[in-house]
ModelCIF file with pLDDT and N, C-alpha, C, O atoms, coordinates in Angstrom:
data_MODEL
#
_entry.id   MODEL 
#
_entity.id                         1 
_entity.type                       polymer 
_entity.pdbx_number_of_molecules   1 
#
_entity_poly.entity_id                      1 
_entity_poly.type                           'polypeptide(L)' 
_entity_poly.nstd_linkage                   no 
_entity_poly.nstd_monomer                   no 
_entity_poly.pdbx_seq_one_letter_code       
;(UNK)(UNK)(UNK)(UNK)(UNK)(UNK)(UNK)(UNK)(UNK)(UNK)(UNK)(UNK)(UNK)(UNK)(UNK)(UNK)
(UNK)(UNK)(UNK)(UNK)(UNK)(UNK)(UNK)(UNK)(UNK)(UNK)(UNK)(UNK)(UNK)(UNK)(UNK)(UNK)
(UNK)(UNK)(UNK)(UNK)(UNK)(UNK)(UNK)(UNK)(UNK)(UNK)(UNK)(UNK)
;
_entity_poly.pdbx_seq_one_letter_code_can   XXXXXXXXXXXXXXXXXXXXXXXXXXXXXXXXXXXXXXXXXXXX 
_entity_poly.pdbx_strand_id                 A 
#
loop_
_entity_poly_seq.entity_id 
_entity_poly_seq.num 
_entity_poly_seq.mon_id 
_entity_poly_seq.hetero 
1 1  UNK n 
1 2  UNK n 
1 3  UNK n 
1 4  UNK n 
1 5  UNK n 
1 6  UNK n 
1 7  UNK n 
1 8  UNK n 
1 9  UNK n 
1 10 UNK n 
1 11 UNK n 
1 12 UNK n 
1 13 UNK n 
1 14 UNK n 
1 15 UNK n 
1 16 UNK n 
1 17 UNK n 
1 18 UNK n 
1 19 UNK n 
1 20 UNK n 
1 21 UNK n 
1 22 UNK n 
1 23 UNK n 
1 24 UNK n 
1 25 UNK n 
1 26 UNK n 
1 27 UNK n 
1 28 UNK n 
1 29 UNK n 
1 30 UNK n 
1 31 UNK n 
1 32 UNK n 
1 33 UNK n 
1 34 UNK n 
1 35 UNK n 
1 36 UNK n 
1 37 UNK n 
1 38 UNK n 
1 39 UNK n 
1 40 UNK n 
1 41 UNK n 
1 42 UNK n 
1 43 UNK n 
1 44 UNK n 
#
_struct_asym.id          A 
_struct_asym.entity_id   1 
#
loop_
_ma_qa_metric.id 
_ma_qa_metric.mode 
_ma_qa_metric.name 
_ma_qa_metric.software_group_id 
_ma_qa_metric.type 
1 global pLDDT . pLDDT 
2 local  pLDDT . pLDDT 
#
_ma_qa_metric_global.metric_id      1 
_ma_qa_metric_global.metric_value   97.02 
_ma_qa_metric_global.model_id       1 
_ma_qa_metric_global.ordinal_id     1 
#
loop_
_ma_qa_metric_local.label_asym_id 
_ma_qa_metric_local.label_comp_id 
_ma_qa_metric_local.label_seq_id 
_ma_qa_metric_local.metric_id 
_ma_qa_metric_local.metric_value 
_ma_qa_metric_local.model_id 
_ma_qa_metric_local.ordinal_id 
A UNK 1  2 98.00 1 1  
A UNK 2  2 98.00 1 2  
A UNK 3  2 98.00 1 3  
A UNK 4  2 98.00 1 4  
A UNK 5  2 98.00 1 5  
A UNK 6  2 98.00 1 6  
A UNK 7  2 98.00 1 7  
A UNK 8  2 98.00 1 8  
A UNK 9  2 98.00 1 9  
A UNK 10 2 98.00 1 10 
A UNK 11 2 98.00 1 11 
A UNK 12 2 97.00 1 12 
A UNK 13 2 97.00 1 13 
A UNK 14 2 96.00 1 14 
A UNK 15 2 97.00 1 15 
A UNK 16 2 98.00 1 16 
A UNK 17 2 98.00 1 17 
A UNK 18 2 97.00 1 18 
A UNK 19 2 97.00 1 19 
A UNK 20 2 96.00 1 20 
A UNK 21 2 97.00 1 21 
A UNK 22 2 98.00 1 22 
A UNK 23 2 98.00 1 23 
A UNK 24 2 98.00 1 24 
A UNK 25 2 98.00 1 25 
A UNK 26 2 98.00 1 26 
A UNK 27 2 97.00 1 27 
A UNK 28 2 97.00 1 28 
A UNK 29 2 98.00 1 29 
A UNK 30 2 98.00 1 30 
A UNK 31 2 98.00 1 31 
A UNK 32 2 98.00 1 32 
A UNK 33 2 98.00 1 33 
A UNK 34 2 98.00 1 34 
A UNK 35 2 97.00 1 35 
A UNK 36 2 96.00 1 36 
A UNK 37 2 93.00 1 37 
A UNK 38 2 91.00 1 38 
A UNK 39 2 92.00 1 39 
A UNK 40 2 95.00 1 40 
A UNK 41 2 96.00 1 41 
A UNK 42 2 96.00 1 42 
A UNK 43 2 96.00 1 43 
A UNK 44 2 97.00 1 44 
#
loop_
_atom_site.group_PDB 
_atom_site.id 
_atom_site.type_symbol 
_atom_site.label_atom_id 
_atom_site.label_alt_id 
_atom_site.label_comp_id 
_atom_site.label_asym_id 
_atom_site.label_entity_id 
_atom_site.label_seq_id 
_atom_site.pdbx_PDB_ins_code 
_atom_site.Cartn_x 
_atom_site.Cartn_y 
_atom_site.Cartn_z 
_atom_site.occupancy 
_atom_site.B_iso_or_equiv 
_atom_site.pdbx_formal_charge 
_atom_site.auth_seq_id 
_atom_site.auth_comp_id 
_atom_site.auth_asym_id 
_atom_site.auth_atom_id 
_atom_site.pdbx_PDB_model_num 
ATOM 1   N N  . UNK A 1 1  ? 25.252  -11.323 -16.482 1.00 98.00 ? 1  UNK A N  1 
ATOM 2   C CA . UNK A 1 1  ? 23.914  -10.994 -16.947 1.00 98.00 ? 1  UNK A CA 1 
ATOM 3   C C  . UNK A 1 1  ? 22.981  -12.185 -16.746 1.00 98.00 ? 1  UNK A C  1 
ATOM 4   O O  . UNK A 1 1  ? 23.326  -13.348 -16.536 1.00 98.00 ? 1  UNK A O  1 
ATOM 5   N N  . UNK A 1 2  ? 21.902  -11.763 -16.832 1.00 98.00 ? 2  UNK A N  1 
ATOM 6   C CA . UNK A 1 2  ? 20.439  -13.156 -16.647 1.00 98.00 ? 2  UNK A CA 1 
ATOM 7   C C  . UNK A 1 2  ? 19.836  -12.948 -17.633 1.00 98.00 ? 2  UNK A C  1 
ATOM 8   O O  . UNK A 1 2  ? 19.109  -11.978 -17.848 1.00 98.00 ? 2  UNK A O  1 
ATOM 9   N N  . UNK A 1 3  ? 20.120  -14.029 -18.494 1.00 98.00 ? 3  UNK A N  1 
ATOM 10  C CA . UNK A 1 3  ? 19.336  -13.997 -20.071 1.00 98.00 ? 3  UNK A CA 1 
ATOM 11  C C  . UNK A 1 3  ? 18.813  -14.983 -20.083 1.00 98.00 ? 3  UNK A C  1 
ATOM 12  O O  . UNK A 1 3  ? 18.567  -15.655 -19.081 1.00 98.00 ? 3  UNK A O  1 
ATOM 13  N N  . UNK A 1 4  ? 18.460  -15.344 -21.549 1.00 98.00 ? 4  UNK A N  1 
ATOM 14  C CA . UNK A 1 4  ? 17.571  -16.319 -21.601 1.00 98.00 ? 4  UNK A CA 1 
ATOM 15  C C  . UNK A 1 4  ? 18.698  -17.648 -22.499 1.00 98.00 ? 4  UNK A C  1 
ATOM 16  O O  . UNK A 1 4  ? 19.711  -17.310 -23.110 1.00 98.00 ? 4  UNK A O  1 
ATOM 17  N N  . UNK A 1 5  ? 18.425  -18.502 -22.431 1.00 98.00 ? 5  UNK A N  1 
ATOM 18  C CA . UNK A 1 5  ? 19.251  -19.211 -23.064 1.00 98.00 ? 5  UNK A CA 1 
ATOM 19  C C  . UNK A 1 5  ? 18.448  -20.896 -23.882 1.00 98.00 ? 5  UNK A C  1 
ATOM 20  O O  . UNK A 1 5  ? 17.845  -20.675 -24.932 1.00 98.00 ? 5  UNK A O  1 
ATOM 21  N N  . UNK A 1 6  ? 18.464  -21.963 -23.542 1.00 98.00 ? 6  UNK A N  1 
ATOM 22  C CA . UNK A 1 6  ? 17.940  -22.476 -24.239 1.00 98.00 ? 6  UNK A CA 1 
ATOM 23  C C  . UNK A 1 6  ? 16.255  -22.675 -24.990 1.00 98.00 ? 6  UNK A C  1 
ATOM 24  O O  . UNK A 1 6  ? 15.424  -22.587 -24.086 1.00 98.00 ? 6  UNK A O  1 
ATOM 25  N N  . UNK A 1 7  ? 15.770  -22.848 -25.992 1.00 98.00 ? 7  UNK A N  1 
ATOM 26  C CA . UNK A 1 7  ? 14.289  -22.970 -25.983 1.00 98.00 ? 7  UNK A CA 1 
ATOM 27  C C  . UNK A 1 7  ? 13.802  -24.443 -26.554 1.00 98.00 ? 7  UNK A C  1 
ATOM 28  O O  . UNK A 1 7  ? 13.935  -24.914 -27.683 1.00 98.00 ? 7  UNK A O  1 
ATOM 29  N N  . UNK A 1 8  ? 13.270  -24.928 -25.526 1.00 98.00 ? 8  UNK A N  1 
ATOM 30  C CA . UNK A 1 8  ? 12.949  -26.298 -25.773 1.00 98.00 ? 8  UNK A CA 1 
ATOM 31  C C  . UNK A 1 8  ? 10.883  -26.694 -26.118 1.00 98.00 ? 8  UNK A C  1 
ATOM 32  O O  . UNK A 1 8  ? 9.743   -26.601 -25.662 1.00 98.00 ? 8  UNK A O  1 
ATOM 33  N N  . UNK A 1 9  ? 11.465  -27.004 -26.900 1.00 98.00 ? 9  UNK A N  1 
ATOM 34  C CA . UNK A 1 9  ? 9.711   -27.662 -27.947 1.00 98.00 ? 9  UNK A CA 1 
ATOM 35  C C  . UNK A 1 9  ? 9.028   -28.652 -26.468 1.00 98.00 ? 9  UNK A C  1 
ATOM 36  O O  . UNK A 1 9  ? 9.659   -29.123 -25.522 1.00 98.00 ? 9  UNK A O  1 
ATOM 37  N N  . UNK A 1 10 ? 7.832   -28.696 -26.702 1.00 98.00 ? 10 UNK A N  1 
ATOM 38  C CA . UNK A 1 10 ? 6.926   -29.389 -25.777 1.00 98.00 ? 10 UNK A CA 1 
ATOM 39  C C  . UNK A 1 10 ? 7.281   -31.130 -26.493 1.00 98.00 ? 10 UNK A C  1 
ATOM 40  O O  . UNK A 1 10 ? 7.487   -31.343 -27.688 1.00 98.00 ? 10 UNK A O  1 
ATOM 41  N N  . UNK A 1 11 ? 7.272   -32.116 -25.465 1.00 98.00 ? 11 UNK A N  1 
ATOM 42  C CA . UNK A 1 11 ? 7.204   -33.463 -25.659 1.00 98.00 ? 11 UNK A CA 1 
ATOM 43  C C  . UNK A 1 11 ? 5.833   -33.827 -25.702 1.00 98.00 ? 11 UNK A C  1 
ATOM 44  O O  . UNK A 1 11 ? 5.603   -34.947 -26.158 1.00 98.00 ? 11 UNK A O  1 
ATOM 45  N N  . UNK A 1 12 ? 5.062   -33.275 -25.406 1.00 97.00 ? 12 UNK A N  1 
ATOM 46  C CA . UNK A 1 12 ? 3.678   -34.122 -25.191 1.00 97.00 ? 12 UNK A CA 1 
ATOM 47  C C  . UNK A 1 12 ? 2.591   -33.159 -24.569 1.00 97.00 ? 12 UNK A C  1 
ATOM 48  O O  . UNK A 1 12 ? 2.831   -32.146 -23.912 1.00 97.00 ? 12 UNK A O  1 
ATOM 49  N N  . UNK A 1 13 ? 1.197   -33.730 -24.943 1.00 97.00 ? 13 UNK A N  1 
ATOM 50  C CA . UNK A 1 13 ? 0.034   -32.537 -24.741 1.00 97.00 ? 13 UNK A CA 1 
ATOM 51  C C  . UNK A 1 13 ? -0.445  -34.048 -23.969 1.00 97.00 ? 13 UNK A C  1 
ATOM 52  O O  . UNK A 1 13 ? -0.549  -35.034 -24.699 1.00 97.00 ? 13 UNK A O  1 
ATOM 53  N N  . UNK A 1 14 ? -0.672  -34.158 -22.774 1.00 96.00 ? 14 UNK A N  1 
ATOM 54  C CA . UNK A 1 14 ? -1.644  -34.685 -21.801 1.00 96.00 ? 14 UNK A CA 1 
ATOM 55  C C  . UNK A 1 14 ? -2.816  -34.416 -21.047 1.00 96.00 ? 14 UNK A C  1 
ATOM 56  O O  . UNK A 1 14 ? -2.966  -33.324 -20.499 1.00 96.00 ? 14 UNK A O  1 
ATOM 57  N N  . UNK A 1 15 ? -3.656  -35.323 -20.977 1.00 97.00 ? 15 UNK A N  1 
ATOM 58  C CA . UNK A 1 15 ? -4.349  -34.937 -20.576 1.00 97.00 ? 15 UNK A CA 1 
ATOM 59  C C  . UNK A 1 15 ? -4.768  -36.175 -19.286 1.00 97.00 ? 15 UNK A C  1 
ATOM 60  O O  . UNK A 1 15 ? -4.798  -37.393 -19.460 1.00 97.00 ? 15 UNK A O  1 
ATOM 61  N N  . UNK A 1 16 ? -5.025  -35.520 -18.157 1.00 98.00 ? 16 UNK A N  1 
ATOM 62  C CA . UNK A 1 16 ? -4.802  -36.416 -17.081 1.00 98.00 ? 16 UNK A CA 1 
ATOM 63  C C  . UNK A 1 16 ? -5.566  -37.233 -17.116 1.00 98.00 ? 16 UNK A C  1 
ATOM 64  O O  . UNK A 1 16 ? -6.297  -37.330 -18.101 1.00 98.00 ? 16 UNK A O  1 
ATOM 65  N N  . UNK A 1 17 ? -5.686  -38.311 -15.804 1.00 98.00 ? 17 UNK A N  1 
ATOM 66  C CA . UNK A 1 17 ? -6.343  -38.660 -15.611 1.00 98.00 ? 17 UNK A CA 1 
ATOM 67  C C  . UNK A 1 17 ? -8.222  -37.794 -14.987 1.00 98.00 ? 17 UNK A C  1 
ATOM 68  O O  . UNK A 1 17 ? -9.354  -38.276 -15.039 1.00 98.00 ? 17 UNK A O  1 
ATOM 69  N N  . UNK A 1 18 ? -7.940  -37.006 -14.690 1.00 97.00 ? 18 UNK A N  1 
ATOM 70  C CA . UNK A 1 18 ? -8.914  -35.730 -13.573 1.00 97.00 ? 18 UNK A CA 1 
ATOM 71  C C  . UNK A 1 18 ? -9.074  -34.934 -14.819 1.00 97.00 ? 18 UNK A C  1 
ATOM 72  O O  . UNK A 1 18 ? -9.634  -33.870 -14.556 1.00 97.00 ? 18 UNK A O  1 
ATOM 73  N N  . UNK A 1 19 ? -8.700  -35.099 -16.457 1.00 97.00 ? 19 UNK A N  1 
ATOM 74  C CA . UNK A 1 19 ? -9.180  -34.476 -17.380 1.00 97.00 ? 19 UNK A CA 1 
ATOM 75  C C  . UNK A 1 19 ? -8.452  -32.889 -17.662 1.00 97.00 ? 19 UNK A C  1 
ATOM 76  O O  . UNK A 1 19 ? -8.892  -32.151 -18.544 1.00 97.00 ? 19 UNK A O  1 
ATOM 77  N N  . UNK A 1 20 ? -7.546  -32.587 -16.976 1.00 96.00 ? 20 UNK A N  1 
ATOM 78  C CA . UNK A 1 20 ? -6.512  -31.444 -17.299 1.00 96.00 ? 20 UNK A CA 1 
ATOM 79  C C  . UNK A 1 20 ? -5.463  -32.069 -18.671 1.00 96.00 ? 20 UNK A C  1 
ATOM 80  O O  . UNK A 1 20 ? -4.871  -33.098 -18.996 1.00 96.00 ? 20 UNK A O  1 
ATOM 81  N N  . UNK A 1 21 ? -5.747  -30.492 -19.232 1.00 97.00 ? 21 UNK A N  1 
ATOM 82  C CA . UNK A 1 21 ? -4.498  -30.462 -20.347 1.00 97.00 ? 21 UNK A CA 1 
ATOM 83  C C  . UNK A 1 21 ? -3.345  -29.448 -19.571 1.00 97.00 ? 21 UNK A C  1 
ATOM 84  O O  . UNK A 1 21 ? -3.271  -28.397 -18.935 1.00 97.00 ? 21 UNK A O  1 
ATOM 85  N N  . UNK A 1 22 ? -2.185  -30.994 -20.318 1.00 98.00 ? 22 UNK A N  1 
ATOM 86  C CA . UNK A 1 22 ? -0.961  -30.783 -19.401 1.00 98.00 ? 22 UNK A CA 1 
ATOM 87  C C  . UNK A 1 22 ? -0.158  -30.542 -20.367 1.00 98.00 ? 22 UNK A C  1 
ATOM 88  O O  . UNK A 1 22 ? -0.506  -30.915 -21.487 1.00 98.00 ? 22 UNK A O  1 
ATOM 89  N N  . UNK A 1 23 ? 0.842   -30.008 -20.236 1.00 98.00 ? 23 UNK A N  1 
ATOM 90  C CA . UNK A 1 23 ? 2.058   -29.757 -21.191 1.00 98.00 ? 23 UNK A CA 1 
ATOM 91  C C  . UNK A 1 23 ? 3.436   -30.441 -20.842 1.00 98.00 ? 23 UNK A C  1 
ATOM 92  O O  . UNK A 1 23 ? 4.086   -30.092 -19.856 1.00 98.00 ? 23 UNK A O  1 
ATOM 93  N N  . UNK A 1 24 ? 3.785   -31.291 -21.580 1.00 98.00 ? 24 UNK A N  1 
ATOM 94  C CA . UNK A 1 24 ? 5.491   -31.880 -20.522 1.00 98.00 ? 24 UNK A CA 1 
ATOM 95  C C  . UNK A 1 24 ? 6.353   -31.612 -21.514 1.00 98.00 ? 24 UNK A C  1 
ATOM 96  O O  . UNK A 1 24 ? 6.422   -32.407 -22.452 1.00 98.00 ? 24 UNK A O  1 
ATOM 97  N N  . UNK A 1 25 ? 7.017   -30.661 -21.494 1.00 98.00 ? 25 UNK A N  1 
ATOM 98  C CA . UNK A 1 25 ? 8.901   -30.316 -22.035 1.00 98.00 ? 25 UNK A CA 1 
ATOM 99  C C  . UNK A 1 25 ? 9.559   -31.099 -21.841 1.00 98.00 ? 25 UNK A C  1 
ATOM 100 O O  . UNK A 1 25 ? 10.502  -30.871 -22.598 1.00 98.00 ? 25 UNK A O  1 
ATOM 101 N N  . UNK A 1 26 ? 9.929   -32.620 -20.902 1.00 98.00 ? 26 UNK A N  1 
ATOM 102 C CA . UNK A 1 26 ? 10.427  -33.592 -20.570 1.00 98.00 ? 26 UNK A CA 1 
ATOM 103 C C  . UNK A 1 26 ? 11.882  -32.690 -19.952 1.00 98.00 ? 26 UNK A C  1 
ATOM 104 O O  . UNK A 1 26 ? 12.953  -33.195 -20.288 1.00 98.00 ? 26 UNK A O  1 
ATOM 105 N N  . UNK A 1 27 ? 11.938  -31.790 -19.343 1.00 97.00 ? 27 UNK A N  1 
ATOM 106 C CA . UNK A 1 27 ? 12.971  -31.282 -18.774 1.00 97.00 ? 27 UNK A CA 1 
ATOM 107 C C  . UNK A 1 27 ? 12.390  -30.153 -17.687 1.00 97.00 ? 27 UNK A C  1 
ATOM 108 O O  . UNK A 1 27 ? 11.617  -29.219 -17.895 1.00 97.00 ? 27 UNK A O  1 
ATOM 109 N N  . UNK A 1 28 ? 13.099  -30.614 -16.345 1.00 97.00 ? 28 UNK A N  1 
ATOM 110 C CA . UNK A 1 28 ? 13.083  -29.609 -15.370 1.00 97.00 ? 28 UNK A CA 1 
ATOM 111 C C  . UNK A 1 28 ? 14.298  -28.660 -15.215 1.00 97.00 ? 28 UNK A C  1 
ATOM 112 O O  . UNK A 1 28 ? 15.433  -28.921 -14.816 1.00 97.00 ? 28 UNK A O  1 
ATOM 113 N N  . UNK A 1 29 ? 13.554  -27.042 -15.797 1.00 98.00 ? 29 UNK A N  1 
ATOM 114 C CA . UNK A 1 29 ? 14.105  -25.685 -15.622 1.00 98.00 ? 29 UNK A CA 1 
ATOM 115 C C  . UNK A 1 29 ? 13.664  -24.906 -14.691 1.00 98.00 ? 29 UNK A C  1 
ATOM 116 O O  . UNK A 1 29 ? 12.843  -25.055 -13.786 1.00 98.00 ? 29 UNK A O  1 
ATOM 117 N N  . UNK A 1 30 ? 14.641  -23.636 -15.205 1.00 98.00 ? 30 UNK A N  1 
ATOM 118 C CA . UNK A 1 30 ? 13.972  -22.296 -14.479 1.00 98.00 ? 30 UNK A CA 1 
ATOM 119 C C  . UNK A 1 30 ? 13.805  -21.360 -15.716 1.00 98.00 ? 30 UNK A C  1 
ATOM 120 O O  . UNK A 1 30 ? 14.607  -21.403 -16.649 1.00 98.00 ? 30 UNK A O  1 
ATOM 121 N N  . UNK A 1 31 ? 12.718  -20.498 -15.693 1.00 98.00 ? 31 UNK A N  1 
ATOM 122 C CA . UNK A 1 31 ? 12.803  -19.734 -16.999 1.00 98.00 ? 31 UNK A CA 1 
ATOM 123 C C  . UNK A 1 31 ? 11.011  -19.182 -17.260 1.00 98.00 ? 31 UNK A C  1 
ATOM 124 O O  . UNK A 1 31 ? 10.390  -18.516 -16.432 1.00 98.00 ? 31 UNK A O  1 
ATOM 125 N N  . UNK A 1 32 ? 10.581  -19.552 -18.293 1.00 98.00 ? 32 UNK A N  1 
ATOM 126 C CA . UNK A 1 32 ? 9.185   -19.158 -18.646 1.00 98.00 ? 32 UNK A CA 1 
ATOM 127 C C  . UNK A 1 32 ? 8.355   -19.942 -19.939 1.00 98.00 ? 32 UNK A C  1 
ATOM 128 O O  . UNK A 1 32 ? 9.003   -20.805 -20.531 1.00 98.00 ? 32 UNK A O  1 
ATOM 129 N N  . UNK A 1 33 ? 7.530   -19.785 -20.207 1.00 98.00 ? 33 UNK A N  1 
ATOM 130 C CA . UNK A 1 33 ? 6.631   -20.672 -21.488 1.00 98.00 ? 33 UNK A CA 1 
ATOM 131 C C  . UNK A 1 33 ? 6.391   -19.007 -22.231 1.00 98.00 ? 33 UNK A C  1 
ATOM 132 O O  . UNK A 1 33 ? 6.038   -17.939 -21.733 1.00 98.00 ? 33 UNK A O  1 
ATOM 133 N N  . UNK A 1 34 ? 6.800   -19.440 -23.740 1.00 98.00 ? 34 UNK A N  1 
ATOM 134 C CA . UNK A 1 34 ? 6.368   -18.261 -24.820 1.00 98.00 ? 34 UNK A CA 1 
ATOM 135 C C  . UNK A 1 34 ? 5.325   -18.976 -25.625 1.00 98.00 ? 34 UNK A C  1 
ATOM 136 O O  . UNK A 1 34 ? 5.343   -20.141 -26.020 1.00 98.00 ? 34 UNK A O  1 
ATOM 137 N N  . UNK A 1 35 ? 4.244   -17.882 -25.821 1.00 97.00 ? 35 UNK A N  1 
ATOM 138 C CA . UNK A 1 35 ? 3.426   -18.798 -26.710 1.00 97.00 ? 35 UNK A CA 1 
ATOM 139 C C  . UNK A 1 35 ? 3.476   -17.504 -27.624 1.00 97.00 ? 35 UNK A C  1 
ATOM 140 O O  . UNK A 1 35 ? 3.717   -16.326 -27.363 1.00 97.00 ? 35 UNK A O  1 
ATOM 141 N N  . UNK A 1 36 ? 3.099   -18.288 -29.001 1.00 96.00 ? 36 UNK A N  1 
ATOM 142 C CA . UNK A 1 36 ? 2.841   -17.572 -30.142 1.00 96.00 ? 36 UNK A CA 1 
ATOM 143 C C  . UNK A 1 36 ? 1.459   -17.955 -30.684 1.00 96.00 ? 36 UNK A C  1 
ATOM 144 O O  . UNK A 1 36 ? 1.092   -18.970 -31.276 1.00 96.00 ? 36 UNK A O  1 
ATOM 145 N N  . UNK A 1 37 ? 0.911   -17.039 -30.375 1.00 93.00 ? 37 UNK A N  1 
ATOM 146 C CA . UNK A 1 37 ? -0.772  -17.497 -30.356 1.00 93.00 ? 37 UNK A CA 1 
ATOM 147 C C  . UNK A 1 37 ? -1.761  -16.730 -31.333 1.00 93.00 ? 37 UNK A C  1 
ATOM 148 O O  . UNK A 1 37 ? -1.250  -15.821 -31.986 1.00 93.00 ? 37 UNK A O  1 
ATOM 149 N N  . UNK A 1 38 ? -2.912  -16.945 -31.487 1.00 91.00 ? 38 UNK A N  1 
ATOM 150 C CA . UNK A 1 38 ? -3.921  -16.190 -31.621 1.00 91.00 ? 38 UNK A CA 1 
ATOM 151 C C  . UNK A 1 38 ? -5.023  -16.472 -31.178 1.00 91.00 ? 38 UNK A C  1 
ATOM 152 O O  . UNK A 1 38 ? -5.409  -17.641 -31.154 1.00 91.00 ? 38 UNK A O  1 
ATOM 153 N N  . UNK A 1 39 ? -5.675  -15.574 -30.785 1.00 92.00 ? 39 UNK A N  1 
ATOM 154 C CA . UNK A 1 39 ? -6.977  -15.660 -29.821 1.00 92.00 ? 39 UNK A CA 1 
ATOM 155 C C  . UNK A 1 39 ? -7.926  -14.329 -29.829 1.00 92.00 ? 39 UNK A C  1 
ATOM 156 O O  . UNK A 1 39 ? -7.523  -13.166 -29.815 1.00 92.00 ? 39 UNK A O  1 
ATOM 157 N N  . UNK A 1 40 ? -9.208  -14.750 -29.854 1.00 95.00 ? 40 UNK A N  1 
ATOM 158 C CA . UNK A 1 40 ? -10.322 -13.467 -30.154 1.00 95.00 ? 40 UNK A CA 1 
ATOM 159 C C  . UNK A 1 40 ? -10.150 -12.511 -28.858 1.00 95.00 ? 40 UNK A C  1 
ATOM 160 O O  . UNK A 1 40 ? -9.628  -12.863 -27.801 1.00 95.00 ? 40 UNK A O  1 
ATOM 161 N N  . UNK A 1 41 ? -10.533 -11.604 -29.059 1.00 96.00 ? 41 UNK A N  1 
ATOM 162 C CA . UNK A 1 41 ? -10.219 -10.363 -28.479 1.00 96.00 ? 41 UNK A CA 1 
ATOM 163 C C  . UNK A 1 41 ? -10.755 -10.702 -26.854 1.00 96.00 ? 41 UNK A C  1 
ATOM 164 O O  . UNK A 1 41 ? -11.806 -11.317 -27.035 1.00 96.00 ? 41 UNK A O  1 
ATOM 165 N N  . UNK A 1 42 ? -10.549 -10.602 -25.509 1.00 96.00 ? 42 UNK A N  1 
ATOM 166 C CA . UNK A 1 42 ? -10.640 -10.809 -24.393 1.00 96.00 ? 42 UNK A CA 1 
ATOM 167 C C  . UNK A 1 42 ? -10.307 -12.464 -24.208 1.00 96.00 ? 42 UNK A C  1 
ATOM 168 O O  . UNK A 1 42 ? -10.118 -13.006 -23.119 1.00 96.00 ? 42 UNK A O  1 
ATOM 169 N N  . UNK A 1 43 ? -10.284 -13.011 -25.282 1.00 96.00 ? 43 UNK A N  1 
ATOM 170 C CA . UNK A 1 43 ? -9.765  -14.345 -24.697 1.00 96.00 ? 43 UNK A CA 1 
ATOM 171 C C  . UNK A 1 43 ? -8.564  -14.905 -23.737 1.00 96.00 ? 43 UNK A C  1 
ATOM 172 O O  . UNK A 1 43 ? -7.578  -14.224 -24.019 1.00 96.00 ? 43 UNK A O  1 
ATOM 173 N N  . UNK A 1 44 ? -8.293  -15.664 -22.928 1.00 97.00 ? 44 UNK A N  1 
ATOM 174 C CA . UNK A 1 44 ? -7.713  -15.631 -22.304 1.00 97.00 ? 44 UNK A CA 1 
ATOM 175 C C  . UNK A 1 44 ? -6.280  -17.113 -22.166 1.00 97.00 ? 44 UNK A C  1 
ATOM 176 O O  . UNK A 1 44 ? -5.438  -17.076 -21.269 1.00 97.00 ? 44 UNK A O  1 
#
């Protein structure tokens, strides 16, 4: 089967040098980002 298996917390909220917010997990996977959010209606 192809499940999901570990879930790892973010290490750090960056923001570059060029002014992007970056996200680093400090680990290279394969898999997806879950967010548990809230946001006004069409927000994106």
């Amino acid at each position: 089967n192809i499940t999901e298996h570990e879930h790892i917390a973010p290490i750090e909220l960056i923001t570059t040098p060029k002014g992007e917010r970056v996200i680093d997990f400090g680990q290279n996977m394969t898999g997806y980002v879950q967010f548990d959010v809230y946001g006004k209606k069409g927000e994106r």
